[in-house]
Protein backbone atom coordinates (compact mmCIF):
# COMPACT_ATOMS: atom_id res chain seq x y z
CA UNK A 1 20.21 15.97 -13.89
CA UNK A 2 20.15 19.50 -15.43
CA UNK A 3 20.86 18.84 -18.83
CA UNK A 4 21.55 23.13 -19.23
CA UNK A 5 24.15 22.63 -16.62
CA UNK A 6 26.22 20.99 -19.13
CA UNK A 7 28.95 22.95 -22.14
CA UNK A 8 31.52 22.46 -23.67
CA UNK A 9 33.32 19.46 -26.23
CA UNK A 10 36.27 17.79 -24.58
CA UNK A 11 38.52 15.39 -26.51
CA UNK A 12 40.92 12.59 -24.85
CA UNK A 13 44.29 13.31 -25.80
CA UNK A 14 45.66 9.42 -26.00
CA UNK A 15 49.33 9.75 -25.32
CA UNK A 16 52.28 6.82 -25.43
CA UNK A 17 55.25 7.73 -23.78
CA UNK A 18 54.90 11.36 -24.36
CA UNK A 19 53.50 11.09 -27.83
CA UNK A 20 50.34 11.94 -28.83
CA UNK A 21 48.17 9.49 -30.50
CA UNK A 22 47.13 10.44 -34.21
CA UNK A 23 43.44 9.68 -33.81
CA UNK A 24 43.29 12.00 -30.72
CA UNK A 25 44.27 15.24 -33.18
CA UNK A 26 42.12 13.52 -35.64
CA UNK A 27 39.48 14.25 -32.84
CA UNK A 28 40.44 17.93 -32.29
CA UNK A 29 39.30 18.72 -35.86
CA UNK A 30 36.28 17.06 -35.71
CA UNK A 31 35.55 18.26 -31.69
CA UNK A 32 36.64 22.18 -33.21
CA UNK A 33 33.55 22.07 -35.99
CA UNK A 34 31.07 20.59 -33.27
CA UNK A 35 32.48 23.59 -30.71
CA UNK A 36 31.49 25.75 -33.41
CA UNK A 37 28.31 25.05 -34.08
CA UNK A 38 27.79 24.57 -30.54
CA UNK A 39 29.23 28.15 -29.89
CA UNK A 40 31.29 26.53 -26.61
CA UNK A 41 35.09 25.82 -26.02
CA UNK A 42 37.06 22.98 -27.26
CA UNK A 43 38.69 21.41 -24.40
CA UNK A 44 41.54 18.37 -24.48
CA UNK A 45 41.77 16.66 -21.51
CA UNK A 46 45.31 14.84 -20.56
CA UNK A 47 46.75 12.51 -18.31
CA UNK A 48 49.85 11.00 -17.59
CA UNK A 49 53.51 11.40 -16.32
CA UNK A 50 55.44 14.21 -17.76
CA UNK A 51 53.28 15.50 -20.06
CA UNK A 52 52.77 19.17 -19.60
CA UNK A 53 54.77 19.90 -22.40
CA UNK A 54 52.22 18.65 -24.81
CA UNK A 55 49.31 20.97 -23.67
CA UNK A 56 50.76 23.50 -26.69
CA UNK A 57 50.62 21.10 -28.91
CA UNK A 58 46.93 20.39 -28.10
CA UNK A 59 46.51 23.89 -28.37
CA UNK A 60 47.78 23.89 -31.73
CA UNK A 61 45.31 21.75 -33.31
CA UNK A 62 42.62 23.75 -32.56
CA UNK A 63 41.39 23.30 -28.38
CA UNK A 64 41.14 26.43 -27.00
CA UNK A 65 41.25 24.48 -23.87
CA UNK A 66 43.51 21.55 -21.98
CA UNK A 67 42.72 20.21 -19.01
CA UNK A 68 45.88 18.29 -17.71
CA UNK A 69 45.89 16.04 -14.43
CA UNK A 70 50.38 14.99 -14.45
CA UNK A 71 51.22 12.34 -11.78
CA UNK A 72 53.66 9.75 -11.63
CA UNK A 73 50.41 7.08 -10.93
CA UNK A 74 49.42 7.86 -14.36
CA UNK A 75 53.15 6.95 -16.43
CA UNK A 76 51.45 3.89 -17.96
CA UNK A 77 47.35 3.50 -18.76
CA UNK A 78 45.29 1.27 -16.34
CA UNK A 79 41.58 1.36 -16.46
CA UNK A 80 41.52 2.53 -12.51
CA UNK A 81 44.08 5.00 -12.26
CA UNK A 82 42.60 6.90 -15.40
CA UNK A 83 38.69 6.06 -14.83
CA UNK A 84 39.39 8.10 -11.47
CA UNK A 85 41.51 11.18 -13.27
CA UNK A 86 38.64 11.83 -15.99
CA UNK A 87 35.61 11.14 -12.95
CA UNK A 88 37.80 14.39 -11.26
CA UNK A 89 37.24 16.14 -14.42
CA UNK A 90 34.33 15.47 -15.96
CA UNK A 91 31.89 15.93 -12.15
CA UNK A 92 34.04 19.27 -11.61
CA UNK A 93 33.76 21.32 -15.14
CA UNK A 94 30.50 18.87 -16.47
CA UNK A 95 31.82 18.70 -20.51
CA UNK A 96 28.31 18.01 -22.59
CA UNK A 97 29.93 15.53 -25.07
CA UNK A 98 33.57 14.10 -24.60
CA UNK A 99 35.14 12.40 -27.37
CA UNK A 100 37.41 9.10 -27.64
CA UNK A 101 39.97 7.66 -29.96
CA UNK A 102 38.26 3.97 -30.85
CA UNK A 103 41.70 2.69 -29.86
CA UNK A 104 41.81 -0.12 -27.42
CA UNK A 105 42.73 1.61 -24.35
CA UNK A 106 40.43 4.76 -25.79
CA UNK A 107 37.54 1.97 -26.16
CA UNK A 108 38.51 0.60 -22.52
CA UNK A 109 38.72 4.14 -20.57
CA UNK A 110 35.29 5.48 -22.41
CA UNK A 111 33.34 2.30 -21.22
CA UNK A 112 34.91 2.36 -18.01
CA UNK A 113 33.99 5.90 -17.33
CA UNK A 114 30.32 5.76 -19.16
CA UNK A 115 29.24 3.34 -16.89
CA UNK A 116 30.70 5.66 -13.62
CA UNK A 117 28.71 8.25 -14.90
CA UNK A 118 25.68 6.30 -15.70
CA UNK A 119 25.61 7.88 -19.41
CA UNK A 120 25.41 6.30 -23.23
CA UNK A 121 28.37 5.92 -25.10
CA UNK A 122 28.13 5.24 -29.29
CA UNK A 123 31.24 2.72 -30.35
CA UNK A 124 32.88 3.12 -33.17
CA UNK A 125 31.80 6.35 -34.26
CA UNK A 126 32.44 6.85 -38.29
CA UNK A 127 30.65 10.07 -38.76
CA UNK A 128 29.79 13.12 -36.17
CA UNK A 129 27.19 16.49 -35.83
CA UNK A 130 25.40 18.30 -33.49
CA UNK A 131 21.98 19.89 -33.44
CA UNK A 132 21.91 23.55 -32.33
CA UNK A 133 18.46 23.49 -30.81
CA UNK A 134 18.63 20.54 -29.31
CA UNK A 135 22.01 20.22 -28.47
CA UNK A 136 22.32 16.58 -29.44
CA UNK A 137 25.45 15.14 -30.21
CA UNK A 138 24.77 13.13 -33.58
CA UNK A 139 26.85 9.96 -33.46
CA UNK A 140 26.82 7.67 -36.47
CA UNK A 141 27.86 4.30 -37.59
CA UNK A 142 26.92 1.00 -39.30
CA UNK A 143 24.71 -1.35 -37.68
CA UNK A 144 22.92 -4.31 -38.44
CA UNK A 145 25.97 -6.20 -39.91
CA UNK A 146 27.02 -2.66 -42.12
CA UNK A 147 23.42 -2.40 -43.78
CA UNK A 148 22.55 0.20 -42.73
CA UNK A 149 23.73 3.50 -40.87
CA UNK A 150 22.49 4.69 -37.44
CA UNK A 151 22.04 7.68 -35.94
CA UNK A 152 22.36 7.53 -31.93
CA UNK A 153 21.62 10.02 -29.62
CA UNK A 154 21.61 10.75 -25.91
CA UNK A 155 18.77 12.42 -25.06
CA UNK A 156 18.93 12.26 -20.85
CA UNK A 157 21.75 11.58 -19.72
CA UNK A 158 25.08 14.02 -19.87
CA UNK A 159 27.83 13.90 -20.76
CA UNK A 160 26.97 12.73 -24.63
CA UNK A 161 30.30 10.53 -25.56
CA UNK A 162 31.39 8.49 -28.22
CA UNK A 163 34.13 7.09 -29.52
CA UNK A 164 35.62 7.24 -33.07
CA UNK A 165 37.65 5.28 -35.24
CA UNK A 166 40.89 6.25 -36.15
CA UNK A 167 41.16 7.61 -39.62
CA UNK A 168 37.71 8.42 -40.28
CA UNK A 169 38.20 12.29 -38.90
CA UNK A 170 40.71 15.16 -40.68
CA UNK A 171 43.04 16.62 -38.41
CA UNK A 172 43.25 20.42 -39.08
CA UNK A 173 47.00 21.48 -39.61
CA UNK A 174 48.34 22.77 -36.62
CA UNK A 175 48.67 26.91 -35.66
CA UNK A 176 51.64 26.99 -33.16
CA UNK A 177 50.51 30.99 -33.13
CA UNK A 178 47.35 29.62 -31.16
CA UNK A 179 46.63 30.81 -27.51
CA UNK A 180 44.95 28.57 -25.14
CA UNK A 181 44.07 28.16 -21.40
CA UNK A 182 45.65 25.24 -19.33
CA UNK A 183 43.99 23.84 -16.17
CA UNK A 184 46.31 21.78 -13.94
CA UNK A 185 44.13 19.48 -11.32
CA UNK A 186 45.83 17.55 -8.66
CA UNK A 187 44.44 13.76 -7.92
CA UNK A 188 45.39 12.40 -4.82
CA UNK A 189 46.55 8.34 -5.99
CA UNK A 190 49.08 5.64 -4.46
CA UNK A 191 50.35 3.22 -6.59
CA UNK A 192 49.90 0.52 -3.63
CA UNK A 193 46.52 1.37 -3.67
CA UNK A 194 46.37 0.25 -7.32
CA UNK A 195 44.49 -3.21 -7.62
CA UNK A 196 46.85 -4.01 -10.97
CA UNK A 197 50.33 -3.14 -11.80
CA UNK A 198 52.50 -3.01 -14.92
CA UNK A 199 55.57 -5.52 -14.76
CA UNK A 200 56.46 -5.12 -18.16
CA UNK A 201 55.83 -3.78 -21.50
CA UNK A 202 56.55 -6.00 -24.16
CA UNK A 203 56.38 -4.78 -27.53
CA UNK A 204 55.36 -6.29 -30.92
CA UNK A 205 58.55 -6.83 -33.24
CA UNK A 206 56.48 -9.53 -36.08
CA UNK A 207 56.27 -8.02 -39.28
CA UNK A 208 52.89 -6.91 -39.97
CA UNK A 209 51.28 -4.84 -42.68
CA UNK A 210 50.53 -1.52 -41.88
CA UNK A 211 47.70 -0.48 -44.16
CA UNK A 212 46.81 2.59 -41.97
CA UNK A 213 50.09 4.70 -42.69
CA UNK A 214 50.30 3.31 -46.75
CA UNK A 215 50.43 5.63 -49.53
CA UNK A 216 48.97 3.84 -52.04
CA UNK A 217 46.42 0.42 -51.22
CA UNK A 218 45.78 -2.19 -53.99
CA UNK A 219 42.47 -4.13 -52.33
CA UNK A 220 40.62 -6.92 -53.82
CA UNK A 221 37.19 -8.62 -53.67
CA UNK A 222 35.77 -11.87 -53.98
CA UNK A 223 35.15 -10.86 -57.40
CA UNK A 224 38.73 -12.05 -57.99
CA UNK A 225 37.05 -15.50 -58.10
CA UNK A 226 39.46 -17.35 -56.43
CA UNK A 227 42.87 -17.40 -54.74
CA UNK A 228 44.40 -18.28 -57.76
CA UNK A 229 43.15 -14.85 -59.36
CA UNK A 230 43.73 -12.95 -56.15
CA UNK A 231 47.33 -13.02 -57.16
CA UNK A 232 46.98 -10.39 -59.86
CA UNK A 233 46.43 -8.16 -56.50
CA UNK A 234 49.83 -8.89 -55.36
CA UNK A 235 51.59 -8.92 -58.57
CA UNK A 236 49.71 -5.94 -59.15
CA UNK A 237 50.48 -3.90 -55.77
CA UNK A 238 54.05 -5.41 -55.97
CA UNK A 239 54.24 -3.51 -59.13
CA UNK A 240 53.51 -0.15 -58.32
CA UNK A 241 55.00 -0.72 -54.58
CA UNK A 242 51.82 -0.06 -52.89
CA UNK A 243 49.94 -2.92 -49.99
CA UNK A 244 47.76 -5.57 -50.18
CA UNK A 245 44.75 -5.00 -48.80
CA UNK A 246 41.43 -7.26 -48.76
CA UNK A 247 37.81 -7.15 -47.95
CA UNK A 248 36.52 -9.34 -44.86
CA UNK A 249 35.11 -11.73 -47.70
CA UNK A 250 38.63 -12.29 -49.28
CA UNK A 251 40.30 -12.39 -45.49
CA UNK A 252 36.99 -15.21 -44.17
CA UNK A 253 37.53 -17.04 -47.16
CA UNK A 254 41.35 -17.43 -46.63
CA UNK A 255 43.02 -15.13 -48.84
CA UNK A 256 44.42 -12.63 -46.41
CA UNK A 257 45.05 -12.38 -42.92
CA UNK A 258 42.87 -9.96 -40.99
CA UNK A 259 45.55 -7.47 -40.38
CA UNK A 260 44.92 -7.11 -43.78
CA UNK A 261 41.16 -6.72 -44.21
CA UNK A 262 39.99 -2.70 -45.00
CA UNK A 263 36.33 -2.02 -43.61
CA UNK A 264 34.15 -1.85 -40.41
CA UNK A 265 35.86 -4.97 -38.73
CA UNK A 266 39.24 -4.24 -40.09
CA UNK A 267 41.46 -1.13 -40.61
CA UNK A 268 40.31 2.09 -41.61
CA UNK A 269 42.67 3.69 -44.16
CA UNK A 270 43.10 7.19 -46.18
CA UNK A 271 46.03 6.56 -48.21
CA UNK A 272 46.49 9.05 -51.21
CA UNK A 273 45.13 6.24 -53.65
CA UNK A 274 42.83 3.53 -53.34
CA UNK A 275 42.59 0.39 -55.89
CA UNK A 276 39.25 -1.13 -55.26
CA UNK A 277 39.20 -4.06 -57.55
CA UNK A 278 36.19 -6.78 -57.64
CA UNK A 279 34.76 -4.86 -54.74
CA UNK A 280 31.04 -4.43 -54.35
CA UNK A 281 30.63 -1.55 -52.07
CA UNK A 282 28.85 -2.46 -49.19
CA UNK A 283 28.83 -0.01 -46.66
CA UNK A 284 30.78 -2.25 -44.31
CA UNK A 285 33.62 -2.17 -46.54
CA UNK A 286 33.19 1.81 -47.67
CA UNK A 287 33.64 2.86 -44.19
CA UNK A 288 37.01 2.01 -44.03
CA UNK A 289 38.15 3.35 -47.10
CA UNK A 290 35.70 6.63 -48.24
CA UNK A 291 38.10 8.86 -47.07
CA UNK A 292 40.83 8.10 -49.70
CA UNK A 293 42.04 11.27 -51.25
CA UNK A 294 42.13 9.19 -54.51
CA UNK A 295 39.76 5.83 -54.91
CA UNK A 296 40.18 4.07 -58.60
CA UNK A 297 37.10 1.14 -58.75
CA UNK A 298 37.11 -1.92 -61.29
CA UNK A 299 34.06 -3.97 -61.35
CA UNK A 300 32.08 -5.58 -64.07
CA UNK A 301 28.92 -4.31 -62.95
CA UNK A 302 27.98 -0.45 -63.84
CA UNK A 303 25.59 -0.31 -61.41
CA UNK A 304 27.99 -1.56 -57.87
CA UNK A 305 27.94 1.13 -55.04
CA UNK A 306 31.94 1.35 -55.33
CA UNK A 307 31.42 3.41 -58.16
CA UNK A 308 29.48 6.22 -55.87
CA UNK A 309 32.44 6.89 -53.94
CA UNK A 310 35.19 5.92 -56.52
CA UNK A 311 37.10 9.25 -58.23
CA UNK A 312 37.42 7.30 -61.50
CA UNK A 313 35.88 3.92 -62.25
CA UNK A 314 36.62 1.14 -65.00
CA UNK A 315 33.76 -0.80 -66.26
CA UNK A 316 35.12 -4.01 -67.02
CA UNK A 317 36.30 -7.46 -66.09
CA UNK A 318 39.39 -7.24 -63.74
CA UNK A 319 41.06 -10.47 -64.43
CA UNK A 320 41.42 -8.72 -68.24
CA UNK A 321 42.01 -4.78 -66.98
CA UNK A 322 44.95 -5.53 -64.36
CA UNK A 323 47.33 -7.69 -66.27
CA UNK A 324 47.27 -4.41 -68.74
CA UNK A 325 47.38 -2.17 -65.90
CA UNK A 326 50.65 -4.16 -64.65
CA UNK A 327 51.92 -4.39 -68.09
CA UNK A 328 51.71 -0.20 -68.49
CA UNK A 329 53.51 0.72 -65.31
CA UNK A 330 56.15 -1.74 -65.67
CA UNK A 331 56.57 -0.03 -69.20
CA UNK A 332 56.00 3.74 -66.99
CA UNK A 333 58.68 2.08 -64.18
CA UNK A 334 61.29 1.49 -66.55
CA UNK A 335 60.68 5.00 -68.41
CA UNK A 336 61.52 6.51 -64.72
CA UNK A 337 64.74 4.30 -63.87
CA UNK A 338 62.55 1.78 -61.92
CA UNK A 339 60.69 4.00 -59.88
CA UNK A 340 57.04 5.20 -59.49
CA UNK A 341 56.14 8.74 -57.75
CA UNK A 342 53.13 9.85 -56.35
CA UNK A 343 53.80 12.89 -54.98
């Protein structure tokens, strides 16, 4: 393997029934700085049924490049059908990292096609760089149960991939002036030749909490105490009609679900503000939540890592600080008619 033979950043444009999935234009803002510094084009790659109108919109969010491979075969994902379209790609125009939405068929596709190409793959990607000289894709995360964060690389082997989590990356806001280059490649597939078929697509109608699209998070800590106390989080969030949110200490100890639980093992949310109340800081937690535009800590302890990423932080005892936090915006609530803004 000629490891010069390989150029260019390619992201997986995850698409549902002609929709593009947000993580995947999270990914062309992050793939468009590592182009950069790479000097090389930014290249989405896309596959499905019907999709060759969305190639502009790739183009839009920053890929100067879209590599498209439409057949019927491909309508719905399957791990074969897929494995074989990006195998086409990636042995014909040899990308030197590719990029994948930490969603689970992005998680499922990426390992598929890692092992196909005999390469590494990093999971669950939080942060991303690339070294000039050495042309290294940097690909960090937590490791050793969120204590620390590791730096992998893929020295031999090409193409460098990885996949990140959803939320973690800034999508840049989209140029519709932007000119691009699309690449239509034909794949020669029969759906009898398919080993598994879709029979039916059922989708989930429970009511779930949806901390990833919130504007406005209230999450709590075991330093709460107790379940009792946690309840000041939900009178508290109920309040200012924001969600409930928990850390995986609250959710193992029984006092949310794990939809519910914000961190490395849970969701990964950026909602415009972030309580963090009786929260540590442990990194395991942080990476879920760091990239709040506004984070407000409480914790007794001055010296608690929450505090290094928290905008404004309050010193204090929470079980005494949110009872007067609820009691001043239900006084701001009925100032404003009952209602709270945060535009």
């Amino acid at each position: 393997m000629n490891l010069d033979d390989y150029r260019g950043v390619w992201v997986f444009i995850e698409q549902n029934n002609q929709k593009i999935e947000g993580v995947s234009l999270e990914l062309l803002g992050a793939g468009r700085r590592l182009a950069d510094k790479l000097m090389v084009p930014l290249a989405g790659f896309l596959l499905g049924s019907g999709v060759k109108p969305l190639a502009s919109q790739v183009i839009a969010y920053g890929a100067d490049e879209v590599y498209m491979i439409d057949h019927p075969v491909l309508k719905q994902y399957r791990t074969e059908s897929y494995m074989k379209g990006v195998m086409l790609l990636a042995q014909k125009y040899m990308p030197e990292i590719i990029l994948y939405g930490a969603t689970p068929n992005g998680k499922d596709l990426a390992s598929a096609v890692a092992t196909d190409l005999v390469t590494g793959l990093t999971a669950d990607t939080t942060m991303l760089d690339a070294d000039l000289d050495s042309r290294l894709l940097e690909a960090s995360r937590p490791a050793f149960g969120g204590n620390i964060m590791a730096t992998i690389l893929c020295k031999k082997h090409r193409p460098q991939m990885a996949t990140v989590r959803p939320k973690v990356m800034k999508a840049l806001e989209p140029d519709s002036s932007r000119l691009g280059k699309i690449i239509e490649e034909n794949i020669t597939l029969q759906e009898e030749d398919m080993r598994t078929k879709v029979l039916q697509i059922v989708n989930d109608v429970t009511k779930k909490t949806n901390l990833a699209d919130a504007h406005v998070i209230v999450c709590g800590g075991k330093g709460m105490g107790d379940i009792q106390n946690f309840q000041l989080i939900h009178e508290f969030a109920e309040t200012i009609g924001a969600s409930v949110g928990g850390t995986r200490d609250v959710v193992e100890a029984g006092w949310l679900p794990h939809e519910q639980q914000i961190g490395q093992t849970g969701e990964t949310v950026t909602p415009k503000i972030y309580f963090a109340i009786g929260i540590s800081g442990a990194i395991q937690h942080v990476v879920g939540m760091k990239n709040s535009e506004l984070i407000i800590a409480i914790n007794k302890d001055p010296n608690a890592p929450i505090f290094d990423v928290a905008t404004y932080g309050i010193v204090g005892d929470a079980l005494e600080i949110v009872p007067k936090l609820i009691e001043q915006f239900e006084r701001l609530k009925n100032e404003k008619g009952g209602e709270i803004s945060y535009a």
